[in-house]
Protein backbone atom coordinates (compact mmCIF):
# COMPACT_ATOMS: atom_id res chain seq x y z
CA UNK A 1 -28.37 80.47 5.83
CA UNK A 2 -25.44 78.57 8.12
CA UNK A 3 -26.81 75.77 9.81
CA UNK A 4 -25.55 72.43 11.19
CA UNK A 5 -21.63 71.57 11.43
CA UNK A 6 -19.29 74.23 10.77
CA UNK A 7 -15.79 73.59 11.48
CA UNK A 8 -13.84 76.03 13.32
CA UNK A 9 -10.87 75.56 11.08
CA UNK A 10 -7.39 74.83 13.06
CA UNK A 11 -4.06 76.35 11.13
CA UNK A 12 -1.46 74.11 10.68
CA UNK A 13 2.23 75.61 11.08
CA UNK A 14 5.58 73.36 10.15
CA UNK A 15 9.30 75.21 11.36
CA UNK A 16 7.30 78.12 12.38
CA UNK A 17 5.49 79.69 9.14
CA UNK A 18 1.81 78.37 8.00
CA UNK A 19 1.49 75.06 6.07
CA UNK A 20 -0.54 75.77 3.27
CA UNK A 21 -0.39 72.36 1.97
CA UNK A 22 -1.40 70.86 5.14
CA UNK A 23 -4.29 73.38 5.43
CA UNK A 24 -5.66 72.45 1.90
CA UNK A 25 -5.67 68.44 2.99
CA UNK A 26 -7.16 69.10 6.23
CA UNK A 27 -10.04 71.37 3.66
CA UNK A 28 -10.72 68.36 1.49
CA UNK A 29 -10.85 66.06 4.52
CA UNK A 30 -13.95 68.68 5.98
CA UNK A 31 -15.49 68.81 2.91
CA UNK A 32 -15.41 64.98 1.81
CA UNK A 33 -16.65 63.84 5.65
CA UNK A 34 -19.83 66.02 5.00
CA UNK A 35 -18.92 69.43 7.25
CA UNK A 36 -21.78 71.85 6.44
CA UNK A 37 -19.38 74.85 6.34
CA UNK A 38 -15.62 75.86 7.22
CA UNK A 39 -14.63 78.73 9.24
CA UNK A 40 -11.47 79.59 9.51
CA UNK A 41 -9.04 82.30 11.22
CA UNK A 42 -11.00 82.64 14.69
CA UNK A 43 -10.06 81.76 18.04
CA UNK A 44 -8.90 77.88 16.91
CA UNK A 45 -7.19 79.50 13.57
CA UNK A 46 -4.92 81.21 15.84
CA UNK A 47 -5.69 84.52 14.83
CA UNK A 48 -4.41 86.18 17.24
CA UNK A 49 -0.71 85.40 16.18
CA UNK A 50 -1.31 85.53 12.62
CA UNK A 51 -0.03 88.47 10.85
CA UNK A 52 -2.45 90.16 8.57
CA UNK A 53 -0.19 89.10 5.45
CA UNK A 54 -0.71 85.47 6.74
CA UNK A 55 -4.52 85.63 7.92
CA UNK A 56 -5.44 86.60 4.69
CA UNK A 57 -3.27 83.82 3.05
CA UNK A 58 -4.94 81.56 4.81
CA UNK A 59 -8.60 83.10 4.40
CA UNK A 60 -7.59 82.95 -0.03
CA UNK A 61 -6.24 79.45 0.41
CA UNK A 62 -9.15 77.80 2.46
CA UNK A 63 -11.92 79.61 0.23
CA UNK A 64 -9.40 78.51 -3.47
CA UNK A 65 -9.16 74.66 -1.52
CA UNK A 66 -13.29 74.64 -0.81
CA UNK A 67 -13.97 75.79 -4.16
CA UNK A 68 -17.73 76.73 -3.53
CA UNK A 69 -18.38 72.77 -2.52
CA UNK A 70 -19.51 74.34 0.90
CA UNK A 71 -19.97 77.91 2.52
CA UNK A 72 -16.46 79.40 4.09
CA UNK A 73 -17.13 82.22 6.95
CA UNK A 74 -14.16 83.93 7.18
CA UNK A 75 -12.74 85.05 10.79
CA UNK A 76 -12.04 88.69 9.83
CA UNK A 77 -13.18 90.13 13.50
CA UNK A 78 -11.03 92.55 15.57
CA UNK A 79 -10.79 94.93 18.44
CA UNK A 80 -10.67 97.34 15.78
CA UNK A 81 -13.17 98.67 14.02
CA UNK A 82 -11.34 99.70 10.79
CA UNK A 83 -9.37 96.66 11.07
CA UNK A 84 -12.26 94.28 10.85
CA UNK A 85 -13.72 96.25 7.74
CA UNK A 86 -10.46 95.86 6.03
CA UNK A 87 -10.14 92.18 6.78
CA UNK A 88 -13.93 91.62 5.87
CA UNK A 89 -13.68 93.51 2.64
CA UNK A 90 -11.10 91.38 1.35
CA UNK A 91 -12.79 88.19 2.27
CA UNK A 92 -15.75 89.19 -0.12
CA UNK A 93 -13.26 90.16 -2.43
CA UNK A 94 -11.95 87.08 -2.67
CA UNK A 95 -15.02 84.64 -2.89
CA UNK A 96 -15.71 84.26 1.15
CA UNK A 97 -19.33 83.58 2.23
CA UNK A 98 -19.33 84.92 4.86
CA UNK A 99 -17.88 86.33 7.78
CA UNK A 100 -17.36 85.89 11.52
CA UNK A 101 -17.02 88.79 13.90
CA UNK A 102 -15.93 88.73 17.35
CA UNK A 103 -16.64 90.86 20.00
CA UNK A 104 -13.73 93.41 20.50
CA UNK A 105 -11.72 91.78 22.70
CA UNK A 106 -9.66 93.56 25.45
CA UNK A 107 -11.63 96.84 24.85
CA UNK A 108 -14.81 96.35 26.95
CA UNK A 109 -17.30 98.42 24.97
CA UNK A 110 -20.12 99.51 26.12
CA UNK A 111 -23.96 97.85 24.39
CA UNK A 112 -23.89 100.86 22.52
CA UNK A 113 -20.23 100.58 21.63
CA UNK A 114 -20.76 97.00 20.53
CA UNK A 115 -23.79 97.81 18.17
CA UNK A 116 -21.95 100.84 16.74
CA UNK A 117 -19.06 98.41 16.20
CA UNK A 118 -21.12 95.45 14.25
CA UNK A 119 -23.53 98.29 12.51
CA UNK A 120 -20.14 100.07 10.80
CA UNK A 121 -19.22 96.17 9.52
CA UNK A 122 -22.01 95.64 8.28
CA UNK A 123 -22.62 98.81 6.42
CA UNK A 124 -19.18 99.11 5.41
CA UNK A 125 -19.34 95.25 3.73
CA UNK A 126 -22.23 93.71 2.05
CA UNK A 127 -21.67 90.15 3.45
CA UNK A 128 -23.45 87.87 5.42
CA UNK A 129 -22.19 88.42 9.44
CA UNK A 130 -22.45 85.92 11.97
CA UNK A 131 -21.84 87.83 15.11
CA UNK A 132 -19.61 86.10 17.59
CA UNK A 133 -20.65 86.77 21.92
CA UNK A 134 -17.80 84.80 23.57
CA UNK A 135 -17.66 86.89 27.48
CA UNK A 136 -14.61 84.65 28.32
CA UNK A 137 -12.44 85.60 25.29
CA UNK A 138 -13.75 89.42 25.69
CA UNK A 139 -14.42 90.12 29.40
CA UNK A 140 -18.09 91.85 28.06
CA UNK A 141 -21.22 89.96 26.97
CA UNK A 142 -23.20 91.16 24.95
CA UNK A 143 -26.67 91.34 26.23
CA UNK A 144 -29.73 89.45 24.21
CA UNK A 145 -31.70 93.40 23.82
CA UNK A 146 -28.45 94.37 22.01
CA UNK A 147 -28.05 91.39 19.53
CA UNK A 148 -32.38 91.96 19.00
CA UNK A 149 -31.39 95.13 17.59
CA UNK A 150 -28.53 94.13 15.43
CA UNK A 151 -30.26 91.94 14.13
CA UNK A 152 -32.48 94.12 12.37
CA UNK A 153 -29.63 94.59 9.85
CA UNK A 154 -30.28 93.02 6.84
CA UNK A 155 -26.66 91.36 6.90
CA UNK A 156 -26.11 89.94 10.06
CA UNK A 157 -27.76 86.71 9.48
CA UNK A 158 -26.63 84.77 12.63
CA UNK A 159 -24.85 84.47 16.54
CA UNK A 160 -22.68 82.33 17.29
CA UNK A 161 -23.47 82.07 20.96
CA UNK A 162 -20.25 81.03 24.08
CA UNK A 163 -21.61 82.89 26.65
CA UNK A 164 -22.53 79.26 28.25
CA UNK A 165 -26.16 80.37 29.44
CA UNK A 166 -29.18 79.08 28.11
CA UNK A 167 -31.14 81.62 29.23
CA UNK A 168 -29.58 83.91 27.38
CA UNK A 169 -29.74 82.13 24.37
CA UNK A 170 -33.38 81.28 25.14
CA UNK A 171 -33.90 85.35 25.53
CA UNK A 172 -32.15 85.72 22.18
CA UNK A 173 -34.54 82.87 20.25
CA UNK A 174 -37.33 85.35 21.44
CA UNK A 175 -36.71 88.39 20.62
CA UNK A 176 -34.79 87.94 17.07
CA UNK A 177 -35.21 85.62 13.90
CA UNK A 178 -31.57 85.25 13.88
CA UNK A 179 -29.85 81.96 12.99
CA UNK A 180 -28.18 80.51 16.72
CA UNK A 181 -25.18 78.50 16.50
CA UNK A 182 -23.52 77.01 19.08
CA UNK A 183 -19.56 78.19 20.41
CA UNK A 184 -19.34 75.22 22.67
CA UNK A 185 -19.49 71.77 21.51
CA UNK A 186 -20.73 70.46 24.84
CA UNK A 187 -23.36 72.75 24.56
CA UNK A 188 -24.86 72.45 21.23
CA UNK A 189 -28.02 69.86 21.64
CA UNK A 190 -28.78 72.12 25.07
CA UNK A 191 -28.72 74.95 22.76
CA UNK A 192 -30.39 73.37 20.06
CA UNK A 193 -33.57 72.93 22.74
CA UNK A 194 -34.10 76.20 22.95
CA UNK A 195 -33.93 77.13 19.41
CA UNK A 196 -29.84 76.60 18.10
CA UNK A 197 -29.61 75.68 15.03
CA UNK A 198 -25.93 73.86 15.05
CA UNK A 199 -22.70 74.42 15.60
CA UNK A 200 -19.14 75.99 15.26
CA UNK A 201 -17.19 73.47 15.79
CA UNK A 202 -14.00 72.22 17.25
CA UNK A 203 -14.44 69.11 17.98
CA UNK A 204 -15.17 68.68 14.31
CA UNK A 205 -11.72 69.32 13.26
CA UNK A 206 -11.20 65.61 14.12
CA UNK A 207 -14.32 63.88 14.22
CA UNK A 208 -16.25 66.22 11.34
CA UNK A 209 -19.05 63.39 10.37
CA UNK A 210 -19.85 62.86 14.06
CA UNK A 211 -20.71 66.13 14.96
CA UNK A 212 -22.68 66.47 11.38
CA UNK A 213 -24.71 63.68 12.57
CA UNK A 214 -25.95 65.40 15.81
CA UNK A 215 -26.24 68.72 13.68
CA UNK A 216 -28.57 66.29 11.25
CA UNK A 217 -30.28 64.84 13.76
CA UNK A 218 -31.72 68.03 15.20
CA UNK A 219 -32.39 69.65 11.96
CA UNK A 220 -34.43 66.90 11.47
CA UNK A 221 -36.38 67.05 15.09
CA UNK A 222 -34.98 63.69 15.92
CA UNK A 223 -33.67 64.46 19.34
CA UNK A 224 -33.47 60.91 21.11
CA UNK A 225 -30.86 60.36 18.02
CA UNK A 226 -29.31 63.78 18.92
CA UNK A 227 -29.05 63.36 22.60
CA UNK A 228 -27.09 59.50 21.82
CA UNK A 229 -24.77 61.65 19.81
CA UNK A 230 -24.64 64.02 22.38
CA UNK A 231 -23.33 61.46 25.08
CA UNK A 232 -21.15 59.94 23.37
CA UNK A 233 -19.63 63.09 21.94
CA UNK A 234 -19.45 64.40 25.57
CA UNK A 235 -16.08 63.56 26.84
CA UNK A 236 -14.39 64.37 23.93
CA UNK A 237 -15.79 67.89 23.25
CA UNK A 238 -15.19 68.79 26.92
CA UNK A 239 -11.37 67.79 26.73
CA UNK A 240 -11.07 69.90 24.01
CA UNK A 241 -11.68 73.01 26.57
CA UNK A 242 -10.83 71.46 29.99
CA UNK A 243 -7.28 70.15 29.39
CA UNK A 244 -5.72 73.22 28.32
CA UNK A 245 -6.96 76.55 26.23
CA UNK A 246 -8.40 76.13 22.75
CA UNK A 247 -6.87 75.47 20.56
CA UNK A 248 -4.01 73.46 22.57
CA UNK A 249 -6.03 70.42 23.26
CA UNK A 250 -7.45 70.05 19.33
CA UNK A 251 -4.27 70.66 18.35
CA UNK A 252 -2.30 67.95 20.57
CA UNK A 253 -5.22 65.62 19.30
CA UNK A 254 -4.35 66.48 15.73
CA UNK A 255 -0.69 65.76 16.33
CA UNK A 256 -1.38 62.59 17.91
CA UNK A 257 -4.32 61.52 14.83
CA UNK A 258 -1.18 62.34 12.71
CA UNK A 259 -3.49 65.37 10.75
CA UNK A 260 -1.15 67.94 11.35
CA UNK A 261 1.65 69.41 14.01
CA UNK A 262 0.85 70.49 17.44
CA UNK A 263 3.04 73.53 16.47
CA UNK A 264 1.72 76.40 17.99
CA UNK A 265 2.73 80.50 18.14
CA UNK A 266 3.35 82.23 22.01
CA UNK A 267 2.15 82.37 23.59
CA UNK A 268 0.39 79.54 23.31
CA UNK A 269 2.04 76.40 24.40
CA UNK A 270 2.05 72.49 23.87
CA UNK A 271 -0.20 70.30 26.24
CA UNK A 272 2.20 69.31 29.48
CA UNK A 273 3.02 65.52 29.13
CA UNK A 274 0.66 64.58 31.82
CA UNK A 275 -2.02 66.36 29.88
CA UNK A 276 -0.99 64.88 27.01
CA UNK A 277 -1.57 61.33 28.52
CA UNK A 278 -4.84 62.10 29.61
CA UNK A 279 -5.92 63.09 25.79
CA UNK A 280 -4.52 60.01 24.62
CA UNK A 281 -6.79 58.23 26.43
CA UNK A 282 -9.72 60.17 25.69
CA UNK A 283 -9.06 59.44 22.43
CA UNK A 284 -8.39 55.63 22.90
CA UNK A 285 -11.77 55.45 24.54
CA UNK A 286 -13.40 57.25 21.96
CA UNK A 287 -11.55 54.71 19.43
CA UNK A 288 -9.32 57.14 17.04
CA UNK A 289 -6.26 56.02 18.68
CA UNK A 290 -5.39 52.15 18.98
């Protein structure tokens, strides 16, 4: 159902609110480069110093700015159960896709606790889930034999998969029909060899019809084609996580592309200058900056 390149959507702030107007231009510049689906309000949407007024906002204005031109899965996860149902019911409400849900975060539930958690979403909301296993974010993984039986919900459709070990993934492909999607650019062609399926994306935020080429490229079985975008992808994607936290780094790269500020909410902070040198670069090399 989601497959390829789906941005992980960055939101823009100006004098310390959310610019909408931004957000819908960076929307038409997704959708017009080819992106196979926008997802915004996770980790790179900030949502963590949203308020729920404001997440919503932005989850109505990015699915009124797509217009049904290409799926929107809506970041409407929390540590909380009820929370999450709330956020997820009035993402369907308003015309979202579908939904991504993250791990609780900070709570540390137990395999059962995490399938109990997912189960009551997805019984609660009739909307396709893409269950989100990020262990760094979350300080839990959630094991393969858990996401198996999740997946025998008729909702949760797909994983998007940071845990950063392909055996995992590999253990997932075999005991589940569930779609895999990369959470790490780097890793999405490794991924993609053991049964991933694409990607969500931030990387893409910036370079959207790259990354859909890769995505095509193994959807289509052409992997010599995949692994040339893979290389030359490389350095960039990695920056994007090694230079600072995501989303600093995309959003510093943003800034400097002249897409949008590098405003950002505490606790987050800007890239140091230093930092900020070394990004320039990455992107000179690259050649989107001159």
């Amino acid at each position: 159902m989601f497959t390829g390149s789906l941005v992980a959507l960055v939101t823009p702030f100006a004098d310390g609110v959310v610019d909408y107007e931004t957000l819908r231009e960076l929307v038409d510049f997704q959708v017009e480069s080819g992106t196979d689906g926008i997802v915004p309000v996770g980790t790179t949407g900030e949502c963590p110093t949203l308020t729920n007024e404001e997440h919503k906002e932005v989850i109505k204005v990015v699915v009124q700015a797509v217009a049904g031109r290409v799926p929107v899965i809506a970041g409407t996860g929390s540590n909380s159960t009820q929370e999450a149902i709330e956020l997820t019911r009035f993402a369907r409400e308003i015309g979202a896709d579908g939904s991504l849900q993250v791990l609780p975060y900070y709570n540390k539930p137990t395999q059962e606790g995490m399938y109990q958690h997912f189960a009551a979403i997805a019984e609660a909301v009739d909307i396709p889930i893409v269950i989100y296993n990020i262990p760094g974010r979350c300080g839990v993984n959630m094991e393969p034999r858990t996401v198996a039986k999740l997946a025998e919900l008729d909702n949760i459709v797909a994983i998007k998969e940071a845990s950063g070990q392909l055996d995992q993934v590999s253990e997932i492909a075999l005991s589940c029909n569930l779609t895999i999607l990369s959470g790490d650019d780097s890793l999405t062609l490794p991924i993609a060899s053991v049964g991933g399926k694409g990607v969500i994306s931030v990387v893409a935020n910036i370079i959207p019809t790259d990354v859909k080429a890769m995505t095509d490229a193994i959807l289509e079985g052409d992997f010599a084609a995949a692994r040339q975008w893979h290389n030359k992808l490389f350095p960039l994607s990695k920056a994007m996580l090694s230079l600072a936290t995501n989303p600093i780094p995309i959003k510093s790269a943003m800034s400097l592309l002249q897409m949008c500020s590098e405003e950002m909410r505490l606790p987050m902070v800007n890239l140091t200058p230093g930092k900020k040198e070394q990004l320039a670069q990455i992107l000179k090399d690259y050649g989107l900056l001159h």
